[in-house]
Each structure stands twice: as C-alpha cells, then as structure tokens.
C-alpha atoms as a PDB file:
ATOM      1  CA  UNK A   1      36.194 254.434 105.305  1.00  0.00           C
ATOM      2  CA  UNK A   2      33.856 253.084 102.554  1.00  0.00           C
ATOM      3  CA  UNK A   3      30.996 255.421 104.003  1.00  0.00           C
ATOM      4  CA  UNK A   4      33.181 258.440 104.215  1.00  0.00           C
ATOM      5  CA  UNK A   5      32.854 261.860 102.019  1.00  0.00           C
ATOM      6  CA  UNK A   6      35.587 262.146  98.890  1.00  0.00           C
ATOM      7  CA  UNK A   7      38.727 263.813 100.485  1.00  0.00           C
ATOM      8  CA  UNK A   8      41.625 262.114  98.100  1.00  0.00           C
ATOM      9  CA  UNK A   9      42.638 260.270  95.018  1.00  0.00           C
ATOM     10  CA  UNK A  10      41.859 256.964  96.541  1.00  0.00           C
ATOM     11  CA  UNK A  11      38.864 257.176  97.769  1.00  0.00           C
ATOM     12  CA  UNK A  12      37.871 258.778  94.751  1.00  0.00           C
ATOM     13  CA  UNK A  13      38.453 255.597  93.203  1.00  0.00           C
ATOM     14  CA  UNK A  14      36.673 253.613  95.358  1.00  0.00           C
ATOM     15  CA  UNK A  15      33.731 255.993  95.444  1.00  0.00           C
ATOM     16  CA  UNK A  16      33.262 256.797  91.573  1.00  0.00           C
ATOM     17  CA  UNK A  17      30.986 254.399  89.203  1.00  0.00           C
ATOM     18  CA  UNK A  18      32.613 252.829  86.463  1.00  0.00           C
ATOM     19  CA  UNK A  19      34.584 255.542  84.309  1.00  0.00           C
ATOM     20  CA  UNK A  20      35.661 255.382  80.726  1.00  0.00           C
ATOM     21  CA  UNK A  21      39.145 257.757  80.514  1.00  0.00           C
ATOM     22  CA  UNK A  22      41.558 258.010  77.539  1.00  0.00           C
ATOM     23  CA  UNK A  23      44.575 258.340  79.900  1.00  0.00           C
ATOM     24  CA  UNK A  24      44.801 257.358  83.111  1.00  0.00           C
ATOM     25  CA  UNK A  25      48.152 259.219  84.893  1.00  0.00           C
ATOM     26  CA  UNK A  26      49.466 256.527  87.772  1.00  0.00           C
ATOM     27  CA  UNK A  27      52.841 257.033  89.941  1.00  0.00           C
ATOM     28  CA  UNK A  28      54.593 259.356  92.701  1.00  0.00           C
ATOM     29  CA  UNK A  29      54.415 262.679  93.048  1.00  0.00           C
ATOM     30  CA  UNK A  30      56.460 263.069  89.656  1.00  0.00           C
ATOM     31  CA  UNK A  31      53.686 261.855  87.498  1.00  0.00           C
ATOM     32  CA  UNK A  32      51.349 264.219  89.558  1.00  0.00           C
ATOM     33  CA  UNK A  33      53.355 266.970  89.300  1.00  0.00           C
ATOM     34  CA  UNK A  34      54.479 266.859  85.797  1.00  0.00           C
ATOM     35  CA  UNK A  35      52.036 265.505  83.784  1.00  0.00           C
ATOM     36  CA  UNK A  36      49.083 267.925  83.330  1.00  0.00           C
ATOM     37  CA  UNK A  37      45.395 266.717  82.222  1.00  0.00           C
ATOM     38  CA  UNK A  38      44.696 270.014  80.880  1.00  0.00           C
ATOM     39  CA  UNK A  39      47.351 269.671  78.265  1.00  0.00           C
ATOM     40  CA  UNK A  40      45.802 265.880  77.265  1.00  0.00           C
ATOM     41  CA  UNK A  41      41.702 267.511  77.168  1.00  0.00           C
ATOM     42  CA  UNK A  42      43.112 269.692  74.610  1.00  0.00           C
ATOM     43  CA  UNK A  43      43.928 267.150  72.204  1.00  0.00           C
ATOM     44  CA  UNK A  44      40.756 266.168  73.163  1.00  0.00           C
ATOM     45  CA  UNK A  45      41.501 262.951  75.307  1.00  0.00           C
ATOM     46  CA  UNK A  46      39.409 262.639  78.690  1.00  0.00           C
ATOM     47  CA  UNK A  47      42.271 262.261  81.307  1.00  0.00           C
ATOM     48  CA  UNK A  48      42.481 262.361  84.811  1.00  0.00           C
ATOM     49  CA  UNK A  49      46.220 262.259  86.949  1.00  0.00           C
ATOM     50  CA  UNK A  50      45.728 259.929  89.948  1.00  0.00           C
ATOM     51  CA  UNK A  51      49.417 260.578  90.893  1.00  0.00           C
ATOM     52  CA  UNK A  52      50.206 260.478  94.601  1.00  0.00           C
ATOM     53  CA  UNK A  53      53.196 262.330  95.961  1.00  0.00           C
ATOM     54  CA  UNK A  54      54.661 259.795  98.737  1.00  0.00           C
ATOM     55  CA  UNK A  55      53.508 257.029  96.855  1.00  0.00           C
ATOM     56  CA  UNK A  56      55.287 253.483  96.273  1.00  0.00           C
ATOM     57  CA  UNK A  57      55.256 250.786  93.868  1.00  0.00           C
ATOM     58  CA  UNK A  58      53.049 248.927  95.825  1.00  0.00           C
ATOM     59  CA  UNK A  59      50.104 251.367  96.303  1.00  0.00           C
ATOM     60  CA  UNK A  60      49.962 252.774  92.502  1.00  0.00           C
ATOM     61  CA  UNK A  61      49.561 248.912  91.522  1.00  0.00           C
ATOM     62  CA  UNK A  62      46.831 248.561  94.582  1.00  0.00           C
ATOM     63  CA  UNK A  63      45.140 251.709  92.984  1.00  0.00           C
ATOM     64  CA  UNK A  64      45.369 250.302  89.158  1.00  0.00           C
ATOM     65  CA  UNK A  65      43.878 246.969  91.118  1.00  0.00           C
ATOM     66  CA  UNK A  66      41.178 248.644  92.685  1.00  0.00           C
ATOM     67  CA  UNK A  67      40.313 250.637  89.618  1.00  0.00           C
ATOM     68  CA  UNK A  68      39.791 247.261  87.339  1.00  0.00           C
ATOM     69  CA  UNK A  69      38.268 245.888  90.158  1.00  0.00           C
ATOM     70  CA  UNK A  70      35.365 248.984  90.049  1.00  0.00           C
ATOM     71  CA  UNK A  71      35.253 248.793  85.789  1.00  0.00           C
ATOM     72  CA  UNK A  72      37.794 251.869  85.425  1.00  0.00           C
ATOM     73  CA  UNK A  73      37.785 251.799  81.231  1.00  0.00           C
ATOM     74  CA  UNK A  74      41.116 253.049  79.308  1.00  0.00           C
ATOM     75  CA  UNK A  75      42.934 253.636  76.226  1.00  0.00           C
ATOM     76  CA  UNK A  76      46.277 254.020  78.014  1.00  0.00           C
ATOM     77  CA  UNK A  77      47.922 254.037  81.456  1.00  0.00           C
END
C-alpha cells in the first residue's frame, strides 16, 4: 500500500511531503460535496477538501492523525 501509485484522498496523504494549506476541509461526503476549494483560492487561501463520502468519525480523525504525523501545516481545519 505504501509503494502504491496515488488513487485517493488517503493515500494522497500518506504520499505527499509536508504541505502548508490555509484550510484544510475534513468530514463525510457533506463536507466534500459542499464545501468548494475553488470558492476559498479566490479569497486567496490555499485549500484543499479531503472529504470522504462514506466516511466515519473514526477515519476523518485517523486522516487529521496521519496528516500531523507527515507535518501537514494549517491555519484552520
């Protein structure tokens, strides 16, 4: 898994180098759905939406783990 190609949100995670965003998007498929990046870059904020449809409490907290863990940087969750 570690070795594999980029095909999701998590792996993207684990994959990436340390990242500096402004706002960092977590939850189900309602934060994915409903909050768009696009709308945050034009105020000029570096954003990226790591919401997951299908996704629990459990696993957004694993992916805000896993993202400290690999020197994610924020101004906001």
């Amino acid at each position: 898994f570690s070795q594999s190609e980029t095909r999701n949100k998590i792996e993207n995670v684990i994959h990436l180098k340390p990242q500096n965003y402004d706002v960092i998007i977590l939850g189900t498929s309602r934060a994915n759905n409903h909050f768009v990046s696009e709308l945050f870059e034009k105020e000029g904020l570096k954003t990226f939406n790591y919401g997951m449809s299908g996704s629990h409490l459990f696993e957004t907290s694993l992916l805000l783990k896993v993202m400290i863990a690999n020197k994610f940087h924020t101004k906001c969750f």
